[in-house]
Protein backbone atom coordinates (compact mmCIF):
# COMPACT_ATOMS: atom_id res chain seq x y z
CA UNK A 1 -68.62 94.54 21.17
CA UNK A 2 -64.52 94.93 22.31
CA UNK A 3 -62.76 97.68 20.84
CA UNK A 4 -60.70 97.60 17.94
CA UNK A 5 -56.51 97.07 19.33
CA UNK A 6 -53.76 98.87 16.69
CA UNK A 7 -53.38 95.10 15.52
CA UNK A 8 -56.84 95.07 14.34
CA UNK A 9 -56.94 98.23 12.63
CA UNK A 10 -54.19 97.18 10.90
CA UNK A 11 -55.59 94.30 9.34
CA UNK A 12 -58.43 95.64 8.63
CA UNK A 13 -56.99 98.42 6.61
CA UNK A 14 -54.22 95.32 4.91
CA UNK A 15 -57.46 93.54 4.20
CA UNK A 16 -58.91 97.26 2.21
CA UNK A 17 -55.78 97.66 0.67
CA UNK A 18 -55.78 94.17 -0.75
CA UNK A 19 -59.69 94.34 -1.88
CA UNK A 20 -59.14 97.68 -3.27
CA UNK A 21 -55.82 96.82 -5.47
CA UNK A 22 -57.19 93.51 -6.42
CA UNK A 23 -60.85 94.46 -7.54
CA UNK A 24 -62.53 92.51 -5.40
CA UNK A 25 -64.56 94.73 -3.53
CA UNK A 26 -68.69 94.02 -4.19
CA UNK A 27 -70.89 96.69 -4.21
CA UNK A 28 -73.91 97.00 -1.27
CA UNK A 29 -75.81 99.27 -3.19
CA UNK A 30 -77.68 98.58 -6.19
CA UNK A 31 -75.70 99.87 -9.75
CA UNK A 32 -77.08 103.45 -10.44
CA UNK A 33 -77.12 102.60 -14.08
CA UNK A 34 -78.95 99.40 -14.26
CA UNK A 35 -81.61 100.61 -16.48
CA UNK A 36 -79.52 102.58 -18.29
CA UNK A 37 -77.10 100.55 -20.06
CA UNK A 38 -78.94 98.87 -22.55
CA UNK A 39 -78.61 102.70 -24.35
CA UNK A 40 -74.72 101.90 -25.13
CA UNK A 41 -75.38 100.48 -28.11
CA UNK A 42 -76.14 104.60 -29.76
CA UNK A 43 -72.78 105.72 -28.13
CA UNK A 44 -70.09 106.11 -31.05
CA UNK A 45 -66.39 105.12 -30.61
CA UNK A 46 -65.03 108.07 -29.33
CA UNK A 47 -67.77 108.68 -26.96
CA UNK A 48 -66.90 105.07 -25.72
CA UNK A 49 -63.07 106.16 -25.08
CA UNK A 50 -64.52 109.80 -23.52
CA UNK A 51 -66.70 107.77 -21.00
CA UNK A 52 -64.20 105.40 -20.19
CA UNK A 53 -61.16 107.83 -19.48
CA UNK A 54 -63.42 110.03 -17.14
CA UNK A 55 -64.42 106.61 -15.73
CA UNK A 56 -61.36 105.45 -15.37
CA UNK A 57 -60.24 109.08 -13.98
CA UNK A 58 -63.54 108.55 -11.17
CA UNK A 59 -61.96 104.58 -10.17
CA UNK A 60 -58.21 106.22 -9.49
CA UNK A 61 -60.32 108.73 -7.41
CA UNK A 62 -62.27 105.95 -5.49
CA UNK A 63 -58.65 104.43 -4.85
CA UNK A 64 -57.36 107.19 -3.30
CA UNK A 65 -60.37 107.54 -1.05
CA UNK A 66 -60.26 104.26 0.22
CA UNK A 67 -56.61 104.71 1.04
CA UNK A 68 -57.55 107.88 2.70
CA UNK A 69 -60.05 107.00 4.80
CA UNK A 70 -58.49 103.43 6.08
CA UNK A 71 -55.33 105.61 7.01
CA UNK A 72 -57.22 108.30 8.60
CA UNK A 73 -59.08 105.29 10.67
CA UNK A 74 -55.95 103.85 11.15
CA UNK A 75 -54.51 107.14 12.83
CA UNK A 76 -57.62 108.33 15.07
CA UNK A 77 -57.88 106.80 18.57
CA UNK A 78 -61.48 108.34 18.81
CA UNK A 79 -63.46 105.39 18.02
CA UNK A 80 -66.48 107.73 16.87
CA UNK A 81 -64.65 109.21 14.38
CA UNK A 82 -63.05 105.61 13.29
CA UNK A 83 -66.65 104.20 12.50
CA UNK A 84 -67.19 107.57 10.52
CA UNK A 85 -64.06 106.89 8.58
CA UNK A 86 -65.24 103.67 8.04
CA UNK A 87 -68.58 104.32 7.27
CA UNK A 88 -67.52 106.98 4.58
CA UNK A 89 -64.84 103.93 3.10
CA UNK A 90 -67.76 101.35 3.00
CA UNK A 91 -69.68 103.56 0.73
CA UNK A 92 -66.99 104.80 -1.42
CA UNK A 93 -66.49 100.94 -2.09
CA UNK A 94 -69.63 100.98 -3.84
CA UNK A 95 -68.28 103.86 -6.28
CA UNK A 96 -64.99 101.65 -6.71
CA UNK A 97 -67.32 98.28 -7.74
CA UNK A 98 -69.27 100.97 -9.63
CA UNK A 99 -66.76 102.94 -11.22
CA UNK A 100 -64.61 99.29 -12.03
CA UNK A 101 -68.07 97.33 -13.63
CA UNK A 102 -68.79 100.61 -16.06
CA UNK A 103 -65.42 100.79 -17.24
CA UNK A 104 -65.86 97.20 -18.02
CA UNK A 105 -68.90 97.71 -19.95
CA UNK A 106 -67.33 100.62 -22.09
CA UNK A 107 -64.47 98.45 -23.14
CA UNK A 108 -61.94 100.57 -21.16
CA UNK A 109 -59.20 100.09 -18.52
CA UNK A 110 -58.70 100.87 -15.30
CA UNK A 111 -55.10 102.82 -14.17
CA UNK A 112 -52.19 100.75 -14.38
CA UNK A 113 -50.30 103.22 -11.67
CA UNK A 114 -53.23 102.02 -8.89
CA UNK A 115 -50.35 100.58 -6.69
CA UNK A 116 -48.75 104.47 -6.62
CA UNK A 117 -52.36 106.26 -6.62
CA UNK A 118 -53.01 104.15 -2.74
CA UNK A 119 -49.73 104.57 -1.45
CA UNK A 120 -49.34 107.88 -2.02
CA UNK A 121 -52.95 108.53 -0.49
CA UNK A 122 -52.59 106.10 2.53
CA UNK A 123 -49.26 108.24 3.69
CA UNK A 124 -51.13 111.55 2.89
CA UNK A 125 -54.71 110.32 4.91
CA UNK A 126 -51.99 109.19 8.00
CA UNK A 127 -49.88 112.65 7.40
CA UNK A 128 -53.56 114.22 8.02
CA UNK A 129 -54.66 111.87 11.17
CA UNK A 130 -51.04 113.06 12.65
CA UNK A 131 -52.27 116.16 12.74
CA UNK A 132 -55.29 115.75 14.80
CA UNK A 133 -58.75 114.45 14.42
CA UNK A 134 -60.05 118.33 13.91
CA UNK A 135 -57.69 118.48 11.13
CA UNK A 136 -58.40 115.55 9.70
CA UNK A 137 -61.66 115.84 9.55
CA UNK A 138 -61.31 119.29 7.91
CA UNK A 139 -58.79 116.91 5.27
CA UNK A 140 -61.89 114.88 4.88
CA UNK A 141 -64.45 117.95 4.42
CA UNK A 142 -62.50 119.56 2.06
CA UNK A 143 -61.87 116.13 -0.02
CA UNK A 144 -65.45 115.93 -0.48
CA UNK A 145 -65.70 119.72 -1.69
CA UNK A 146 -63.37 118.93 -4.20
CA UNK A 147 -64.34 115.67 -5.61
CA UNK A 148 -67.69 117.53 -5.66
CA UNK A 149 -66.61 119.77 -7.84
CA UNK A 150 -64.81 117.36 -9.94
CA UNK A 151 -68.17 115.32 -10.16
CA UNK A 152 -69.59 117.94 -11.03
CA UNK A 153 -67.63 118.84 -14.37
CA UNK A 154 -68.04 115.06 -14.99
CA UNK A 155 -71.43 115.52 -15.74
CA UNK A 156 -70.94 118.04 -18.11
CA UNK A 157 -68.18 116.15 -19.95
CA UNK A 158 -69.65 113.24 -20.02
CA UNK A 159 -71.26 112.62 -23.12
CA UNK A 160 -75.08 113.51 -23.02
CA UNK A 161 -76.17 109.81 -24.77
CA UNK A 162 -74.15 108.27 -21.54
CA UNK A 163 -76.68 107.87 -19.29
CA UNK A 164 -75.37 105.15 -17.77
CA UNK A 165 -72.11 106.77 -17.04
CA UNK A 166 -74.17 109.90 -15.75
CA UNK A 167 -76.42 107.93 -13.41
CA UNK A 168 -73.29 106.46 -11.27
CA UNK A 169 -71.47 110.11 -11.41
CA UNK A 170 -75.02 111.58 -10.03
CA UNK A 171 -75.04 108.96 -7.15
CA UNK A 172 -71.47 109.87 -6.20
CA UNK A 173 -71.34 113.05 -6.28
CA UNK A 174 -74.35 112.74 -3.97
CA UNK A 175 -72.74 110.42 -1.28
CA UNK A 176 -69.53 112.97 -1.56
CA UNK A 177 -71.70 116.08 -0.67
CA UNK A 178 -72.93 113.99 2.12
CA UNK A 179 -69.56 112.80 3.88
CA UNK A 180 -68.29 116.41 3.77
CA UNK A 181 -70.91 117.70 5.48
CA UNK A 182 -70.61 114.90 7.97
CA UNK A 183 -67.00 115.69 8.60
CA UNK A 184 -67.81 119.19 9.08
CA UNK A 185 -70.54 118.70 11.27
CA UNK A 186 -68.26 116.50 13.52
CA UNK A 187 -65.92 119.35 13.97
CA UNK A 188 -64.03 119.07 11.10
CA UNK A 189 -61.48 122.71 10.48
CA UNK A 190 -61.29 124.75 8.02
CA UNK A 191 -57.50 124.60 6.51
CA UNK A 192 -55.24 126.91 5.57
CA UNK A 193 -56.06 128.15 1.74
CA UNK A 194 -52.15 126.94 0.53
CA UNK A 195 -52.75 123.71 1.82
CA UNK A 196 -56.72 123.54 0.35
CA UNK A 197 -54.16 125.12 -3.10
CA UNK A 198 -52.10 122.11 -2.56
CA UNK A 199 -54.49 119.47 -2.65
CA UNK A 200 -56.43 121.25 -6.15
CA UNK A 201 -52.63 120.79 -7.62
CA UNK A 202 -52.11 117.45 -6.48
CA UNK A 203 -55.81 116.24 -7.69
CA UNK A 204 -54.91 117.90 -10.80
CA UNK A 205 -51.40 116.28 -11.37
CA UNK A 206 -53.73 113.07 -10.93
CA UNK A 207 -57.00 112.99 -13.14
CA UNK A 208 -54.18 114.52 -15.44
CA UNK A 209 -52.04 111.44 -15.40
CA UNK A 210 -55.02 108.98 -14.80
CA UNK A 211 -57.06 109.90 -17.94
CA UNK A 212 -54.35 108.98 -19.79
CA UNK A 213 -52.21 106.05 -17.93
């Protein structure tokens, strides 16, 4: 197998960009909810709406991610820690498909800023690969610990009928505990606690602005 050149990196992370802004990314992993959604039919109206804000909140998230990681790919010239980049990417695809199909099924809408949402987190993920891999990875690590948490309150906002909804956030929040421990494991640094601040205000400023645009 040859290397990957700049040139190819490139295009691969054009071709990401395109899949991911366009919705045309297919999941490789069953849906986590595929037993579950014949129970929509008992969620009310405004449980409906609830679901598909936080879902829509979850697909902005899975955006960013895949911005993230293809810029953080992009910026490494360790091809180890390229493929792990990748690896993490090709999985979060499944919780954009994911995220994307259950929104459909709740009637909702995905963000209409999604153009802004992987800009902004392509120049932040090659900001982070500037700095090093061993900061980048630590980026990566403490991404996952956050969208953990996130996840996490989800679940308990989420309404309890939803299980459906609940089913794909369980998966996710599963494959996110798993790629930060990768990252750390592959010598990923702890950072600073204003720049860990930075990045709780900055996710903030965004499921903010995503639940409701």
């Amino acid at each position: 197998m040859r290397e990957t050149s700049g040139l190819d990196a490139l295009l691969i992370a054009s071709q990401s960009a395109f899949a991911t802004l366009a919705g045309t990314h297919e999941a490789q992993r069953a849906y986590p909810s595929a037993n579950a959604a014949g129970d929509d039919a008992s969620l009310g109206a405004a449980e409906r709406s609830q679901s598909a804000a936080l879902m829509r909140v979850n697909h902005v998230g899975e955006i960013c991610a895949q911005a993230l990681y293809e810029a953080q790919a992009l910026a490494t010239g360790d091809a180890r820690l390229r493929a792990a980049f990748r690896s993490a990417a090709a999985e979060e695809a499944d919780h954009l498909a994911w995220t994307r199909r259950r929104i459909d099924e709740l009637g909702g809408r995905t963000s209409l800023l999604a153009p802004l949402w992987f800009a902004g987190s392509f120049a932040i993920g090659l900001a982070a690969g500037r700095l090093g891999d061993r900061a980048s990875l630590g980026f990566m690590a403490e991404t996952e610990r956050q969208v953990e948490q996130h996840l996490a309150s989800h679940l308990e906002r989420l309404p309890n009928a939803d299980h459906a909804s609940r089913a794909i956030v369980a998966q996710m929040r599963e494959d996110e505990a798993r790629h930060g421990s990768t990252a750390t494991s592959m010598g990923g640094a702890e950072l600073p606690a204003p720049v860990r601040l930075a990045m709780r205000l900055a996710a903030k400023v965004m499921t903010t602005t995503a639940h409701r645009i």
